[in-house]
N, C-alpha and C. Protein backbone atom coordinates (compact mmCIF):
# COMPACT_ATOMS: atom_id res chain seq x y z
N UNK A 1 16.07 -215.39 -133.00
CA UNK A 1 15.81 -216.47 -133.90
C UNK A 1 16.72 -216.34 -135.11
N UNK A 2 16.92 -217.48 -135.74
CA UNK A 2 17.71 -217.56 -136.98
C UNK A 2 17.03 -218.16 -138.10
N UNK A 3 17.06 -217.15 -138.98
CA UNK A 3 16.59 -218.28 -140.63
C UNK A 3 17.24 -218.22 -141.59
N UNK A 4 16.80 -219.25 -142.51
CA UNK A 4 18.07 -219.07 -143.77
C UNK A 4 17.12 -218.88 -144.73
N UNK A 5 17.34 -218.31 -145.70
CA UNK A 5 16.64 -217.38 -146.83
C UNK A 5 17.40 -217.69 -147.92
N UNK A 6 16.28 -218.50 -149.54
CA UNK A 6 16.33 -218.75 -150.55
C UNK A 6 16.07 -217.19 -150.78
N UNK A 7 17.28 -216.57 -152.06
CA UNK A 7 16.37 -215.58 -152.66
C UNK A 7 16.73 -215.46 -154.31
N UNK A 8 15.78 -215.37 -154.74
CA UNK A 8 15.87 -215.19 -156.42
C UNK A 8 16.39 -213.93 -156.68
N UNK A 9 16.88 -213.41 -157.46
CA UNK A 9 16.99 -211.59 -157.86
C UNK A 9 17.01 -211.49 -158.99
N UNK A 10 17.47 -210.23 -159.24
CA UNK A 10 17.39 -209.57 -160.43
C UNK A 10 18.58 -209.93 -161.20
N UNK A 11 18.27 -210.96 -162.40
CA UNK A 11 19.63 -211.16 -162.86
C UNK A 11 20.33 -210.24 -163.50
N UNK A 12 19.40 -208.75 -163.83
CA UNK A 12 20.36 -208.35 -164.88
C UNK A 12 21.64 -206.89 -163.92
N UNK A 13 21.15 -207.23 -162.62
CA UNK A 13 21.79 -206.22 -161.51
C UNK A 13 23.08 -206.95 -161.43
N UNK A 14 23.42 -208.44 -161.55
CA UNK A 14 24.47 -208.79 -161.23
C UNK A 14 24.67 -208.98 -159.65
N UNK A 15 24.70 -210.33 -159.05
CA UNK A 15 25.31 -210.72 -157.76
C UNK A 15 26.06 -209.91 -157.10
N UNK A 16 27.17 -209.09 -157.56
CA UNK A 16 28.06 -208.08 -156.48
C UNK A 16 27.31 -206.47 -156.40
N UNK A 17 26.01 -206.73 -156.83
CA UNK A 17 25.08 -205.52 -156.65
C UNK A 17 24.00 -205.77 -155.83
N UNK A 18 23.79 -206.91 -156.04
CA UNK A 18 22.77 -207.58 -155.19
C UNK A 18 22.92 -207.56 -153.69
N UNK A 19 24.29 -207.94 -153.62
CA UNK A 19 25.18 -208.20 -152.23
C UNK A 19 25.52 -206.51 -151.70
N UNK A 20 25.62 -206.21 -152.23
CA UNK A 20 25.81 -204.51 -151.71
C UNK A 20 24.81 -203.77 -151.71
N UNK A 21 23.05 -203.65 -151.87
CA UNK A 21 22.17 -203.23 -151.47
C UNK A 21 21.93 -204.34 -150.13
N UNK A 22 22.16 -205.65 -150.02
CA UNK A 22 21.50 -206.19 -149.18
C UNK A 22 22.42 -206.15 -147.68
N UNK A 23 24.06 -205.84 -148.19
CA UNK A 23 24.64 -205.78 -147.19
C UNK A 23 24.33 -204.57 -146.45
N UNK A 24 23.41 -203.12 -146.63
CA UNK A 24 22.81 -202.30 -145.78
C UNK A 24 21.19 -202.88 -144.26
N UNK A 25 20.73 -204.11 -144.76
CA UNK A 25 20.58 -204.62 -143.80
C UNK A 25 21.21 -205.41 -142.78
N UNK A 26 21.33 -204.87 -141.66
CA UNK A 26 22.05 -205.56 -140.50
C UNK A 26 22.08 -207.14 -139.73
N UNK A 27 20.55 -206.93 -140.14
CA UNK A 27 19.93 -208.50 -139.56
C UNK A 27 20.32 -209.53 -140.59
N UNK A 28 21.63 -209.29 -141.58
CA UNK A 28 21.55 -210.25 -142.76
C UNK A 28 22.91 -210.39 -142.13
N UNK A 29 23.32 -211.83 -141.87
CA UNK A 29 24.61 -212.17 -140.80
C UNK A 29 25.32 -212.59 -142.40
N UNK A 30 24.93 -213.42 -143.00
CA UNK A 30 25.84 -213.99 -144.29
C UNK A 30 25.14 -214.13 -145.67
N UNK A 31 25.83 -213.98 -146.53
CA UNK A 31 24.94 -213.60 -147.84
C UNK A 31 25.86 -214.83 -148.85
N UNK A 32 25.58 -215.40 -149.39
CA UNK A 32 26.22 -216.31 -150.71
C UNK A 32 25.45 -216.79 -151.37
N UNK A 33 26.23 -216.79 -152.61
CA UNK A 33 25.75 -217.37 -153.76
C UNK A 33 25.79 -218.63 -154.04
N UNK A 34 24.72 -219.20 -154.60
CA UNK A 34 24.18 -220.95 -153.87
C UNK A 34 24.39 -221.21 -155.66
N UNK A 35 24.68 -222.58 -155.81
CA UNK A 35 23.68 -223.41 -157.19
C UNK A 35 22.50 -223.97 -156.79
N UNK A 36 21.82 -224.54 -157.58
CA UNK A 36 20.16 -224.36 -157.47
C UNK A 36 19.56 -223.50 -158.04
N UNK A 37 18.03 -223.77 -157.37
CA UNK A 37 17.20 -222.88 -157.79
C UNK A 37 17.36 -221.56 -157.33
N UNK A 38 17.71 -221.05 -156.16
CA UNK A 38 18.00 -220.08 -155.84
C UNK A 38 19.47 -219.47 -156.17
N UNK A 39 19.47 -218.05 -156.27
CA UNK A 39 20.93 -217.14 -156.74
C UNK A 39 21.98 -217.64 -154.91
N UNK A 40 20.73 -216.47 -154.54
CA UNK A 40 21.59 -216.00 -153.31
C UNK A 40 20.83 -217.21 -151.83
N UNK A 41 21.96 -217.58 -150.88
CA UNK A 41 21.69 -217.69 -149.31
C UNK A 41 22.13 -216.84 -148.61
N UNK A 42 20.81 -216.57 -147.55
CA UNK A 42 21.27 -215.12 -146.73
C UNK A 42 21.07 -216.26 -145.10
N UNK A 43 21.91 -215.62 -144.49
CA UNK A 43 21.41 -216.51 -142.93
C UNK A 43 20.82 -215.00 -142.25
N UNK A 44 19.64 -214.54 -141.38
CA UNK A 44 19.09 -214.04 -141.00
C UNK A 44 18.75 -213.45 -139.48
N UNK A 45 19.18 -213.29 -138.60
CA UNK A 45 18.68 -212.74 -137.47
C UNK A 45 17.38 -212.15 -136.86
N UNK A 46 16.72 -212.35 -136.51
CA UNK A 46 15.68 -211.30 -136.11
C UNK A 46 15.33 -212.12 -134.63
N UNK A 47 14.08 -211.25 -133.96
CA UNK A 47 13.77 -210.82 -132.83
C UNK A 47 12.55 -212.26 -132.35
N UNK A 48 12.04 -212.00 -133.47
CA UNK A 48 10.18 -212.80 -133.56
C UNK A 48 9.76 -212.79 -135.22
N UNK A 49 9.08 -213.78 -135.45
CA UNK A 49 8.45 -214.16 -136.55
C UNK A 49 8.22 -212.27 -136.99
N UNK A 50 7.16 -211.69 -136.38
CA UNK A 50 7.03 -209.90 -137.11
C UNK A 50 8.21 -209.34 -137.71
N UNK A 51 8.97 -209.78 -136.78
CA UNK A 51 10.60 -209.03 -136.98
C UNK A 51 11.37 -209.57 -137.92
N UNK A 52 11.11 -210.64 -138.42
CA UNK A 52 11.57 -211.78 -139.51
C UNK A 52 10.91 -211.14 -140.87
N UNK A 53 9.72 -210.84 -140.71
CA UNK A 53 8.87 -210.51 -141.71
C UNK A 53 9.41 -208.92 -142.45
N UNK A 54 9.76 -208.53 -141.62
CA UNK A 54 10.54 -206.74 -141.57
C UNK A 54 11.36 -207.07 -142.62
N UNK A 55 12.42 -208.03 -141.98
CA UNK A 55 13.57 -208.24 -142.90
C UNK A 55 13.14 -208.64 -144.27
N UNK A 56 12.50 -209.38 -144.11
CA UNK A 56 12.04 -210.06 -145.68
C UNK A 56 11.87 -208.78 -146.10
N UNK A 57 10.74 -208.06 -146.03
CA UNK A 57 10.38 -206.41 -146.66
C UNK A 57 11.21 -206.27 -147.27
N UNK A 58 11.93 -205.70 -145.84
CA UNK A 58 13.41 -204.72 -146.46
C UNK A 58 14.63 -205.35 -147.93
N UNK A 59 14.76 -206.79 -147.69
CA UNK A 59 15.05 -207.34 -149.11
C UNK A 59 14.43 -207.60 -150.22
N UNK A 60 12.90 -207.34 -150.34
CA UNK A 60 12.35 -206.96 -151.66
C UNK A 60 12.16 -205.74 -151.80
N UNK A 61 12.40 -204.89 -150.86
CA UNK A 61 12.25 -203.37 -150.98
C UNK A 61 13.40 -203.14 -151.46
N UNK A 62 14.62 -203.76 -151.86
CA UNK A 62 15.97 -202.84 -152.34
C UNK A 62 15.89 -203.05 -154.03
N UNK A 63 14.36 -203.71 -154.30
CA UNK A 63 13.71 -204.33 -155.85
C UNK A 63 15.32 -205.11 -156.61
N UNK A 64 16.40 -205.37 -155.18
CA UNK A 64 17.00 -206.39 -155.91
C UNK A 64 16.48 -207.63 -156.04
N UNK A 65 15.90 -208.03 -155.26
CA UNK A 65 15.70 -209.26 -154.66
C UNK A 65 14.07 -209.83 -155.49
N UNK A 66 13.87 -210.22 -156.50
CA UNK A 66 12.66 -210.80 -156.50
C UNK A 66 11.63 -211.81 -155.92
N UNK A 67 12.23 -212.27 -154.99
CA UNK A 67 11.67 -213.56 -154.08
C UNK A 67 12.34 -213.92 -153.19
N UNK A 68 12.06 -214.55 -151.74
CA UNK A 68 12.42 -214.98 -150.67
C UNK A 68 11.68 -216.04 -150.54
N UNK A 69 12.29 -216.92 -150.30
CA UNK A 69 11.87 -218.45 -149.23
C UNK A 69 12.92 -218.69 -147.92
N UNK A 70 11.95 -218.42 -146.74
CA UNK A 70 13.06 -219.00 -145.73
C UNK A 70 12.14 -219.73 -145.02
N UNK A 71 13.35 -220.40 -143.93
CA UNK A 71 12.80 -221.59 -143.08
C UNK A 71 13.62 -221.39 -141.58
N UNK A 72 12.60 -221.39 -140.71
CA UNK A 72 13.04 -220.99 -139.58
C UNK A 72 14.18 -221.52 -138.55
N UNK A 73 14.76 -221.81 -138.14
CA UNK A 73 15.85 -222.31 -137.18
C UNK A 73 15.21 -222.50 -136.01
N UNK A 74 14.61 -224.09 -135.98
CA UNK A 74 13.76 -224.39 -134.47
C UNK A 74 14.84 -224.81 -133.35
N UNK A 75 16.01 -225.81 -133.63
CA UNK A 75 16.52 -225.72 -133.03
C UNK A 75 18.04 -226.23 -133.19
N UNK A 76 19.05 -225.41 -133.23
CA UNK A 76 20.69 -225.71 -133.37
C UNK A 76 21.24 -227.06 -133.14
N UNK A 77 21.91 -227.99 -133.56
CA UNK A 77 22.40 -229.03 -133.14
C UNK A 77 23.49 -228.98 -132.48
N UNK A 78 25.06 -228.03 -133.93
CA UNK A 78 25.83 -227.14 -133.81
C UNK A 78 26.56 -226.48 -134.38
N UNK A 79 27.42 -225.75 -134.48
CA UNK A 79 27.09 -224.46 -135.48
C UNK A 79 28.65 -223.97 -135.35
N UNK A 80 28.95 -223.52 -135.94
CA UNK A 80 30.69 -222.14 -136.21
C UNK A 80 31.57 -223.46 -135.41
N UNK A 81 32.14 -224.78 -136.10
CA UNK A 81 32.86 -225.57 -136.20
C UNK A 81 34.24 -225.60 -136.32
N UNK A 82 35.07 -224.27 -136.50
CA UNK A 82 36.15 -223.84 -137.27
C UNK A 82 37.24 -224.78 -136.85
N UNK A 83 36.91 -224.94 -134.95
CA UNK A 83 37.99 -225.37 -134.16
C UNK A 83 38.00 -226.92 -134.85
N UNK A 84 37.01 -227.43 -134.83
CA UNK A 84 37.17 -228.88 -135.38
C UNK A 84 37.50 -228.74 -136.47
N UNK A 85 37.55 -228.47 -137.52
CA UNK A 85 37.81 -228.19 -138.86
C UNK A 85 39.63 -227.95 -139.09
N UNK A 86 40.13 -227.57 -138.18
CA UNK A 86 41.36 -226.59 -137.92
C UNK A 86 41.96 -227.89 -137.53
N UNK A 87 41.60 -228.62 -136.38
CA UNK A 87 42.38 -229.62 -135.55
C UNK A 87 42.16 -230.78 -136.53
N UNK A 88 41.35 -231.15 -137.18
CA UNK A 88 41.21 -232.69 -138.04
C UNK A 88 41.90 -231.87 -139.61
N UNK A 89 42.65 -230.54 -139.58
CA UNK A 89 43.81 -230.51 -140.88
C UNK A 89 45.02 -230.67 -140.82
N UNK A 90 44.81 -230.51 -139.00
CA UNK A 90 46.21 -230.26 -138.04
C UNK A 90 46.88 -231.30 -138.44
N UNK A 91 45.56 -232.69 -137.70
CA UNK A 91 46.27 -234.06 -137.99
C UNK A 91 46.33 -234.25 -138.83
N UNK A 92 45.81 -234.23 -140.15
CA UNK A 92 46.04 -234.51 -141.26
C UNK A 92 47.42 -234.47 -141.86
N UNK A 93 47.95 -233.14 -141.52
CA UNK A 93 49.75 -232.52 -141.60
C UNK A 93 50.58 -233.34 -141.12
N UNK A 94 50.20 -233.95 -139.49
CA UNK A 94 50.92 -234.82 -138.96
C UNK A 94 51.39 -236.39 -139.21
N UNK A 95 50.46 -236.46 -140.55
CA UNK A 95 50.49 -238.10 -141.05
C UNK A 95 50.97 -238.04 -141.95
């Protein structure tokens, strides 16, 4: 399963501290810094909802992280686009 994760932190740790306690969890595929209400977006991996819950832990357990909101990934439409992205700059060059 995949989720994406609002998380608040600790402002006075600073974002490139934040990102380097959280980059020791594995199940955290991408980490950035959002505007909004939230600092950080993490995209998430896990197994099963329990296993989802782990992860959350483990990112308030590094006491960077003061809060998590995520929302589950029921189902993909589509996703890692690069090739389209790449070919509609291609043409772009060509005009």
């Amino acid at each position: 399963m995949v989720a994406f994760c609002s998380l608040s932190i600790n402002q006075d740790l600073g974002h490139d501290a934040v990102a380097l306690a959280l980059a020791a969890i594995p199940e955290l595929i991408e980490v950035h810094t959002v505007s909004g209400s939230s600092d950080l977006m993490a995209r998430i991996a896990a197994r099963s909802n329990p296993d989802l819950q782990r992860v959350l832990d483990a990112m308030i357990a590094t006491k960077t992280v003061l809060r998590a909101s995520s929302v589950i990934v029921l189902n993909p439409h589509f996703q890692g686009r690069a090739l389209n992205l790449l070919e509609a700059a291609a043409a772009m060059q060509r005009e």
